[in-house]
N, C-alpha and C. Protein backbone atom coordinates (compact mmCIF):
# COMPACT_ATOMS: atom_id res chain seq x y z
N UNK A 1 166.17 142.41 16.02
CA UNK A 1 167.57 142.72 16.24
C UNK A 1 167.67 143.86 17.24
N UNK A 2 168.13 143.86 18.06
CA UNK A 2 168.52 144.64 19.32
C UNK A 2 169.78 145.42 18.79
N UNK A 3 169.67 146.59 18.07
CA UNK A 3 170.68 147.68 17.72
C UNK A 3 171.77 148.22 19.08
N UNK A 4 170.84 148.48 19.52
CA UNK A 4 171.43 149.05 21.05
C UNK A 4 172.19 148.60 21.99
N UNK A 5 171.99 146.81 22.17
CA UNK A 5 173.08 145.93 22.90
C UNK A 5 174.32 145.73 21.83
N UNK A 6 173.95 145.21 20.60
CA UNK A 6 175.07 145.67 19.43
C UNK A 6 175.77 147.02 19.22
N UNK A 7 175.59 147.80 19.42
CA UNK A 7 176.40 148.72 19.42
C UNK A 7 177.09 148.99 21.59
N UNK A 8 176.43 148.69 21.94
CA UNK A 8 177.13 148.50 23.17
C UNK A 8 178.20 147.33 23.46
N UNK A 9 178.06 146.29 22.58
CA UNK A 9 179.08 144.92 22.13
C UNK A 9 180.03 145.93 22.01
N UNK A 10 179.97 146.50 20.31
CA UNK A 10 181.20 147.62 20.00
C UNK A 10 181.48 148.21 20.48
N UNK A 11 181.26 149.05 21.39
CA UNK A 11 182.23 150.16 22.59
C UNK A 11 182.99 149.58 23.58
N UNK A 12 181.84 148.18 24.35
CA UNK A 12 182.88 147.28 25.08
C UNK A 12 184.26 146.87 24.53
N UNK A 13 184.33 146.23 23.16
CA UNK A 13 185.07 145.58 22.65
C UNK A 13 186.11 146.48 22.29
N UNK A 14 185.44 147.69 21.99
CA UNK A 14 187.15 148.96 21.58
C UNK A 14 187.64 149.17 22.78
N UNK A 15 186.91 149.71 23.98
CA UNK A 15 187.25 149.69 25.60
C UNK A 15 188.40 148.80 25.44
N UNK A 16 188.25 147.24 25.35
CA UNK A 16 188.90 146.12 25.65
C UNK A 16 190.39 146.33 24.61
N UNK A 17 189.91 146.43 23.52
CA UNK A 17 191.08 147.20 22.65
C UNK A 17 191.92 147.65 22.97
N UNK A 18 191.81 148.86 23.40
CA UNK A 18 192.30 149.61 23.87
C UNK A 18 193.30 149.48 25.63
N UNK A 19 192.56 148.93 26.04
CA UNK A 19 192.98 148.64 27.40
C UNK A 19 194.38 147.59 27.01
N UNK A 20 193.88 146.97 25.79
CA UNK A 20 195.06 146.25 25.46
C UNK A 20 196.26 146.45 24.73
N UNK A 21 196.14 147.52 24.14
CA UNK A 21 196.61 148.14 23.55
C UNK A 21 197.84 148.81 24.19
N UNK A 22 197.16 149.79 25.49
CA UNK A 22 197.89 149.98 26.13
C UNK A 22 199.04 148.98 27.64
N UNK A 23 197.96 147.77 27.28
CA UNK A 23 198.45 146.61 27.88
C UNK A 23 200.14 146.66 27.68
N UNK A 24 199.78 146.25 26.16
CA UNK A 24 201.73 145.86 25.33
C UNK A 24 202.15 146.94 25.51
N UNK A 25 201.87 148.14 25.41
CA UNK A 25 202.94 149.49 25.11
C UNK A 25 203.75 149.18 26.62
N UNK A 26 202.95 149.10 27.55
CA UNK A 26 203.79 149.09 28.88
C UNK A 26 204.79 147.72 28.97
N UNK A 27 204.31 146.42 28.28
CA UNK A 27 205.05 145.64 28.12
C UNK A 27 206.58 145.76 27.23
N UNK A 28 206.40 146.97 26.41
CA UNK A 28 207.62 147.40 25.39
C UNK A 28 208.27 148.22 26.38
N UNK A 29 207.82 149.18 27.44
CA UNK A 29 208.46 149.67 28.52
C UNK A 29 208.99 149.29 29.10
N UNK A 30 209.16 147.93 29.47
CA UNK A 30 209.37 147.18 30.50
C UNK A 30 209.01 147.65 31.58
N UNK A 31 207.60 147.44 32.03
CA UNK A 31 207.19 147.66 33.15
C UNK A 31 206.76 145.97 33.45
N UNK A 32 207.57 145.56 35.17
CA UNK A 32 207.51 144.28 35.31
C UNK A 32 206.02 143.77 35.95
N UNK A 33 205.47 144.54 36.05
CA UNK A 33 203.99 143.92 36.55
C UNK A 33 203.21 143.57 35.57
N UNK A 34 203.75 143.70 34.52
CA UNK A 34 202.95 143.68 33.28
C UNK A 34 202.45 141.76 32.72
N UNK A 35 203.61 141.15 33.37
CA UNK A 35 203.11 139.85 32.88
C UNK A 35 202.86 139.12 34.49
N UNK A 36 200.93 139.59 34.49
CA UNK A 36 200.57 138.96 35.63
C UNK A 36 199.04 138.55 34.84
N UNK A 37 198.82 138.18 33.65
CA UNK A 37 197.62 137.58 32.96
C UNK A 37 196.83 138.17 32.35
N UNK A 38 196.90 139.65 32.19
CA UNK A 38 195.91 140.24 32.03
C UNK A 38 195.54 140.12 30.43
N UNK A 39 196.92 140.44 29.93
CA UNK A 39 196.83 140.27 28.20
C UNK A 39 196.09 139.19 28.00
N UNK A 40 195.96 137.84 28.21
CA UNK A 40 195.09 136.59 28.07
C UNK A 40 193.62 137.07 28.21
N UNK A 41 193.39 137.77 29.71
CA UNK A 41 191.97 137.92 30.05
C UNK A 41 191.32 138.74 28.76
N UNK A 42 192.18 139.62 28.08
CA UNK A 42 191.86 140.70 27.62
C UNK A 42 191.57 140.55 26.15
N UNK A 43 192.33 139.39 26.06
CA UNK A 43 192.23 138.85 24.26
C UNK A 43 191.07 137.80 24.39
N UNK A 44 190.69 137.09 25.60
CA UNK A 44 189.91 136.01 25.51
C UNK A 44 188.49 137.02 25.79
N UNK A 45 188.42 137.94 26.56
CA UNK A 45 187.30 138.24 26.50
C UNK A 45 187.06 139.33 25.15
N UNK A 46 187.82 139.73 24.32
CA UNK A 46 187.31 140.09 23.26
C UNK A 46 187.48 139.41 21.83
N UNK A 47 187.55 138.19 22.22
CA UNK A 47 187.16 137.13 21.48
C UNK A 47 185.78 136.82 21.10
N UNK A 48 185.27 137.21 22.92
CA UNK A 48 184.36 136.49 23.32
C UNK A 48 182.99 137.67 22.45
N UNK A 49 183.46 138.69 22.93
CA UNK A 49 182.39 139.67 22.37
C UNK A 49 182.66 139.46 20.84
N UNK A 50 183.47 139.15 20.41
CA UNK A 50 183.80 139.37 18.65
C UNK A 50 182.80 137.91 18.26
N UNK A 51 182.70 137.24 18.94
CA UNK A 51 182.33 135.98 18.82
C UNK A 51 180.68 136.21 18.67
N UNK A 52 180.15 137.03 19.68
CA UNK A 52 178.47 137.18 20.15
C UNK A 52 178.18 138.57 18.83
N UNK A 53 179.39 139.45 18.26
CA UNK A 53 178.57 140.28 17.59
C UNK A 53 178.67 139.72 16.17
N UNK A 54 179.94 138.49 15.79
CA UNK A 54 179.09 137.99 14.80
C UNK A 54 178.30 137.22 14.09
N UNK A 55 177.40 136.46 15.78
CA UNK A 55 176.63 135.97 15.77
C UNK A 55 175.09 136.36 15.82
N UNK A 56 174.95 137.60 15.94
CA UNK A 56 174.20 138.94 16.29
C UNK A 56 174.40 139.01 14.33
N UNK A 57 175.25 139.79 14.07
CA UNK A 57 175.55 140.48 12.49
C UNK A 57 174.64 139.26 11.87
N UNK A 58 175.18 137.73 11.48
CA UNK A 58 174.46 136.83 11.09
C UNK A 58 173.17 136.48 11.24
N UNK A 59 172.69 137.02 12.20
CA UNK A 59 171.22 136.80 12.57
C UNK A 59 170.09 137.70 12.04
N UNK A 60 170.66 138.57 11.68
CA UNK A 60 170.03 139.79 11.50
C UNK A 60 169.61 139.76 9.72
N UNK A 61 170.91 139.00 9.20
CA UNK A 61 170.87 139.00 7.51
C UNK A 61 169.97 137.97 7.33
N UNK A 62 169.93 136.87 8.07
CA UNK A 62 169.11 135.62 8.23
C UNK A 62 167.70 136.16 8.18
């Protein structure tokens, strides 16, 4: 088990969080540049990591 890329999964994925996070707040602002895709990119790619760390977590109990 590679601890170290797993916990680098988790910082990416709060990064991504976060980025999204502040994504919507600007969307509650109405700031109009806001719906140019990014929220999609941002949920699909931390899907994507949510996807690989709990396939990682499972492997490890295995």
């Amino acid at each position: 088990m590679n601890y170290i890329y797993l916990h680098r999964l988790y910082a990416k994925r709060a990064e991504l969080e976060a980025k999204l996070e502040l994504y919507d707040a600007r969307d509650c602002f109405g700031d109009e540049d806001v719906n140019d895709g990014t929220d999609r990119e941002l949920r699909s790619r931390i899907e994507e990591i949510s996807a690989e760390i709990d396939t990682l977590e499972h492997s490890r109990v295995g």
